[in-house]
Protein backbone atom coordinates (compact mmCIF):
# COMPACT_ATOMS: atom_id res chain seq x y z
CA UNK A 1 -31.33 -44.77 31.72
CA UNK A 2 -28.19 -43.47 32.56
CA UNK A 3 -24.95 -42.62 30.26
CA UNK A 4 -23.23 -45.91 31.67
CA UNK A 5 -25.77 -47.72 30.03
CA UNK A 6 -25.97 -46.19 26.66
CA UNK A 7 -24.36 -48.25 23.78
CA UNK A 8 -21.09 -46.40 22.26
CA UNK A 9 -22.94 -46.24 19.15
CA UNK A 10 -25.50 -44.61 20.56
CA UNK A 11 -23.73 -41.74 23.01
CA UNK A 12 -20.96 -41.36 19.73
CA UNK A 13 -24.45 -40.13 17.57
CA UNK A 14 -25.14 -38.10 20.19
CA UNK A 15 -21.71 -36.12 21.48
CA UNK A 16 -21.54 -35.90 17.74
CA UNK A 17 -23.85 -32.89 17.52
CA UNK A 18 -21.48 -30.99 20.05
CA UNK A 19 -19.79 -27.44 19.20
CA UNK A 20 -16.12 -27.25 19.74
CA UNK A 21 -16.27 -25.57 23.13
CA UNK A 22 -18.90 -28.18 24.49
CA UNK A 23 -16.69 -31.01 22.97
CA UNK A 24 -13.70 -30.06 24.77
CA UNK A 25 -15.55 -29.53 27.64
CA UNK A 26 -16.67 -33.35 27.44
CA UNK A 27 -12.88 -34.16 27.53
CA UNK A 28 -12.98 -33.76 30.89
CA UNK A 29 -15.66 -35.33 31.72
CA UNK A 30 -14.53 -39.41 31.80
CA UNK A 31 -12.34 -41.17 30.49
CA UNK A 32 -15.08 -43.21 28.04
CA UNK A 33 -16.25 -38.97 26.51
CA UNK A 34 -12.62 -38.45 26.34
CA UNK A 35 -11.99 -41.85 24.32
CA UNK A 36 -15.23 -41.44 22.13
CA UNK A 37 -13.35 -37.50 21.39
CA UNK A 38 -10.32 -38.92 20.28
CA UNK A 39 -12.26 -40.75 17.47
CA UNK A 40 -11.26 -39.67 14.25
CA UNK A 41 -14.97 -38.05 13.13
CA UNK A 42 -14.55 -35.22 15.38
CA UNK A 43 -10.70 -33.73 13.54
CA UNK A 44 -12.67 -31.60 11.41
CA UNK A 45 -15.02 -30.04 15.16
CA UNK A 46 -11.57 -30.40 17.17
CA UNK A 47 -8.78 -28.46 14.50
CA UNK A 48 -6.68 -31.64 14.75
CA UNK A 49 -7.07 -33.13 11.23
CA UNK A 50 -4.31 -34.72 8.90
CA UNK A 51 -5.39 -33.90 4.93
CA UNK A 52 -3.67 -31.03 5.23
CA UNK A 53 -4.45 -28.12 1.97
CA UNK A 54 -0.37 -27.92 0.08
CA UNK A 55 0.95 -24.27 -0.23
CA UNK A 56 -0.78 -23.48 -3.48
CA UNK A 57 -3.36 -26.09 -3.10
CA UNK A 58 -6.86 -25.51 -4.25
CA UNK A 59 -10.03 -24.99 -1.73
CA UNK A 60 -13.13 -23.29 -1.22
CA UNK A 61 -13.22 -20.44 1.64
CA UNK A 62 -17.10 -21.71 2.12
CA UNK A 63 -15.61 -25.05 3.48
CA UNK A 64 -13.07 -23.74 5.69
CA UNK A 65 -13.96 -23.26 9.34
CA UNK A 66 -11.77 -20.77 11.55
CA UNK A 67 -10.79 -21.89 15.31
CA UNK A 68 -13.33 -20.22 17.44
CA UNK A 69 -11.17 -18.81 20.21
CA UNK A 70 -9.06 -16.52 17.71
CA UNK A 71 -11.87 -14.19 18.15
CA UNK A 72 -11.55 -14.43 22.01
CA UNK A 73 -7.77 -15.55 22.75
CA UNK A 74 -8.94 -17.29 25.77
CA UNK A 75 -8.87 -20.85 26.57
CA UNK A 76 -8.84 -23.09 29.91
CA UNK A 77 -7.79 -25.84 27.80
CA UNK A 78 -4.68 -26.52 25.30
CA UNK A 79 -5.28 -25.23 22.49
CA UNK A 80 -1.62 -24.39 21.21
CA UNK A 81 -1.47 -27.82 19.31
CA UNK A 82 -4.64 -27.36 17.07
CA UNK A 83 -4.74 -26.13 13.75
CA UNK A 84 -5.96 -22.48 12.54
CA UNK A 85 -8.10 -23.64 10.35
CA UNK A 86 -10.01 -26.85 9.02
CA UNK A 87 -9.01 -28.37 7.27
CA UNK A 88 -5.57 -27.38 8.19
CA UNK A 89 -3.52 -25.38 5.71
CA UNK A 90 0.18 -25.53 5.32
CA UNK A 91 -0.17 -21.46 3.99
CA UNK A 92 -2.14 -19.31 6.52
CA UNK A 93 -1.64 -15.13 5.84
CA UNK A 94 -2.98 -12.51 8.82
CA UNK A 95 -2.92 -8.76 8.43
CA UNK A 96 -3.76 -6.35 11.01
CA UNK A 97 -5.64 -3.35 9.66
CA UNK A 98 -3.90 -1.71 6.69
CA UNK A 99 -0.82 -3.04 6.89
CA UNK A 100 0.73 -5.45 4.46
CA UNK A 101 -0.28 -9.04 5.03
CA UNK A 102 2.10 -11.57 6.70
CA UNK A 103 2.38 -15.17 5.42
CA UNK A 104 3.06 -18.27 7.86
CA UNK A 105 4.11 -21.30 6.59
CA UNK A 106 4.89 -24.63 8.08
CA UNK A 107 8.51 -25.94 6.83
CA UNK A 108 7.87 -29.70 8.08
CA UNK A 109 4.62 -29.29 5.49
CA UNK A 110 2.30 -29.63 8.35
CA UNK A 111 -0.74 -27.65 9.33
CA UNK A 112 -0.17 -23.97 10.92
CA UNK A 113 -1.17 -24.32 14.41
CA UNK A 114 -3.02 -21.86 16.91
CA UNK A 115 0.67 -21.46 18.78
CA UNK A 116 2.36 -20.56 15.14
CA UNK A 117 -0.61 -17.89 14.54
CA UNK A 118 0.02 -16.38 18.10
CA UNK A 119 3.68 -16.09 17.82
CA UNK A 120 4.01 -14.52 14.35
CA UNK A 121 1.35 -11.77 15.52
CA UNK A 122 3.47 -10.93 18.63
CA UNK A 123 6.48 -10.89 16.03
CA UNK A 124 4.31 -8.11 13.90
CA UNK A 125 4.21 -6.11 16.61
CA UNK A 126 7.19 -6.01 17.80
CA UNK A 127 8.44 -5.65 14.50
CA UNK A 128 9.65 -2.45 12.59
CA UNK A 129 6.29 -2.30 11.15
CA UNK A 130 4.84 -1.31 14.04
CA UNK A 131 7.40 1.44 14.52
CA UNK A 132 8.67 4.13 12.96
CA UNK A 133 5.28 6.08 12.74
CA UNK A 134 5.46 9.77 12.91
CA UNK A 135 3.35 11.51 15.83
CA UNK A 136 3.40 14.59 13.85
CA UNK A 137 1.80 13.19 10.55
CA UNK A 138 -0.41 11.25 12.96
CA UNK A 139 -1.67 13.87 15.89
CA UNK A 140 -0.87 17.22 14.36
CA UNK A 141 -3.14 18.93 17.32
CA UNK A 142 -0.06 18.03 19.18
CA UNK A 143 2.64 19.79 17.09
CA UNK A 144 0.95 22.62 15.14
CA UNK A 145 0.54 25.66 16.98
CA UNK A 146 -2.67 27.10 14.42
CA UNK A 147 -4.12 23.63 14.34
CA UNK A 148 -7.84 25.10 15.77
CA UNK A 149 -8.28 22.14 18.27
CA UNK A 150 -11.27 23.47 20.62
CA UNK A 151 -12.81 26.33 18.26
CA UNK A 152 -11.51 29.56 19.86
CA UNK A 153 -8.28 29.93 17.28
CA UNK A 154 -4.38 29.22 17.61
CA UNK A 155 -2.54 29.09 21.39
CA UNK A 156 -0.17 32.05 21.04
CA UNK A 157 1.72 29.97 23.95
CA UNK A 158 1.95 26.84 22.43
CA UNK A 159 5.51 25.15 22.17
CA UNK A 160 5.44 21.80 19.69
CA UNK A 161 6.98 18.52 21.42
CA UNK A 162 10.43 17.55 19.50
CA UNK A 163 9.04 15.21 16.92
CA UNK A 164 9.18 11.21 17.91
CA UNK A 165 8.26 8.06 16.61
CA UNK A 166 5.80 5.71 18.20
CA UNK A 167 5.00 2.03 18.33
CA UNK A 168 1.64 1.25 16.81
CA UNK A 169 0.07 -0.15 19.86
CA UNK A 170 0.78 3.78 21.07
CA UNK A 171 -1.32 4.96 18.32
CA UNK A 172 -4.11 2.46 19.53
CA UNK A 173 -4.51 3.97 23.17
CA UNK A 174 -7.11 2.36 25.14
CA UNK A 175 -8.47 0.75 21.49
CA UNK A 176 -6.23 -2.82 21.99
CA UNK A 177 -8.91 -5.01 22.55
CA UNK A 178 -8.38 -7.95 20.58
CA UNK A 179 -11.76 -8.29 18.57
CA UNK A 180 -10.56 -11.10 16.37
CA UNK A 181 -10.89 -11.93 12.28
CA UNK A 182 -13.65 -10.30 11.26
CA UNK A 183 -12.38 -10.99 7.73
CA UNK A 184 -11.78 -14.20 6.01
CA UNK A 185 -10.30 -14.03 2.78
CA UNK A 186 -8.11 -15.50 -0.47
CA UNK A 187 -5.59 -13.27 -1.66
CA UNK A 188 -4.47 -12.81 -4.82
CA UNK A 189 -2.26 -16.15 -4.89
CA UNK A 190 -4.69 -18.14 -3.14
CA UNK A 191 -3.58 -18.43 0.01
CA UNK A 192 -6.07 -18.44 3.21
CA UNK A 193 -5.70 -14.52 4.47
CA UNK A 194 -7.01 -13.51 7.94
CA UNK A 195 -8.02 -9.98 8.91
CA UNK A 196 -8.48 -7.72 11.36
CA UNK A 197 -9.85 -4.74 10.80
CA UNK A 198 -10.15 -2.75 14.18
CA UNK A 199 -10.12 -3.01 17.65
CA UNK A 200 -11.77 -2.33 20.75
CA UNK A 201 -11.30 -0.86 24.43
CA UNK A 202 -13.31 -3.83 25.95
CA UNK A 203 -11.86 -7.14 24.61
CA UNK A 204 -8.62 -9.03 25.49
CA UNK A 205 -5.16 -7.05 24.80
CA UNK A 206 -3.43 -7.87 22.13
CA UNK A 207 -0.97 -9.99 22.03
């Protein structure tokens, strides 16, 4: 039998057991997959759902479920529209290895969206947060002459570099690759917190 011939209520059972990636993938498929999508069952699979968690509301972390391509930051689709998280939370907080968390909140109450997430992270890093860190405290092979690098004792040669700041992404050196949250947490007032705890040289670029 083919799919032309199946019932909706039938072919809606079965798209139903779909993963996000194979459901937008069935977008694209007709018009009647991307119709049966747009039903309202699927908000929760597709990061496009209305109850929206208050700042300060209650909810349990075991419930929430974490848009799947913030561990990749690819997408051949739109994805800038759907929420972080489901169900969506009008409070979302990221923090990127030891630094101090960021909050993003929605002022029209709404859900933070995928786009929001993307655009405060590429405000954290080009923020002063991410400057300002001393090369000398950090890599102090590069400015101490007795520092014993390779084993065979101080370079009677050696002449320091003038101390200079660096941008964190500096620090990382060929360690950028986005890995995603491998951390989902509350904080202490509640709120959703996301984090990242290191990166890699073979994954996507930061933002």
């Amino acid at each position: 039998m083919s799919l032309d011939k199946l019932p909706d209520e039938l072919l809606l059972r079965v798209v139903s057991k779909l993963e996000y990636h194979s459901l937008k993938s069935c977008v694209r498929v007709c018009k009647r997959f991307k119709r049966m999508t747009e039903d309202r069952s699927f908000d929760r699979d597709l990061f496009r759902g209305s109850n929206v968690v208050p700042a300060g509301g209650h909810f349990n972390l075991s419930d929430v479920k974490i848009h799947p391509l913030l561990d990749s930051g690819v997408a051949d689709y739109p994805i800038a529209k759907e929420h972080v998280t489901s169900p969506p939370m009008n409070v979302v907080c990221f923090r990127i290895l030891d630094w101090p968390s960021t909050a993003i909140k929605r002022k029209d109450g709404g859900g933070v969206t995928v786009l929001d997430l993307v655009a405060a992270i590429c405000r954290f890093f080009n923020s002063p947060n991410c400057q300002g860190i001393s090369l000398r405290a950090a890599c102090p092979w590069d400015f101490d002459p007795n520092f014993d690098w390779i084993g065979d004792g101080p370079d009677p040669n050696f002449k320091a570099p003038k101390d200079r700041t660096a941008k964190y992404i500096e620090m990382l050196g060929d360690r950028n690759g986005w890995t995603g949250f491998e951390r989902v947490l509350k904080d202490r007032a509640g709120r959703l917190l996301l984090h990242t705890v290191h990166f890699d040289s073979c994954s996507s670029p930061i933002p």
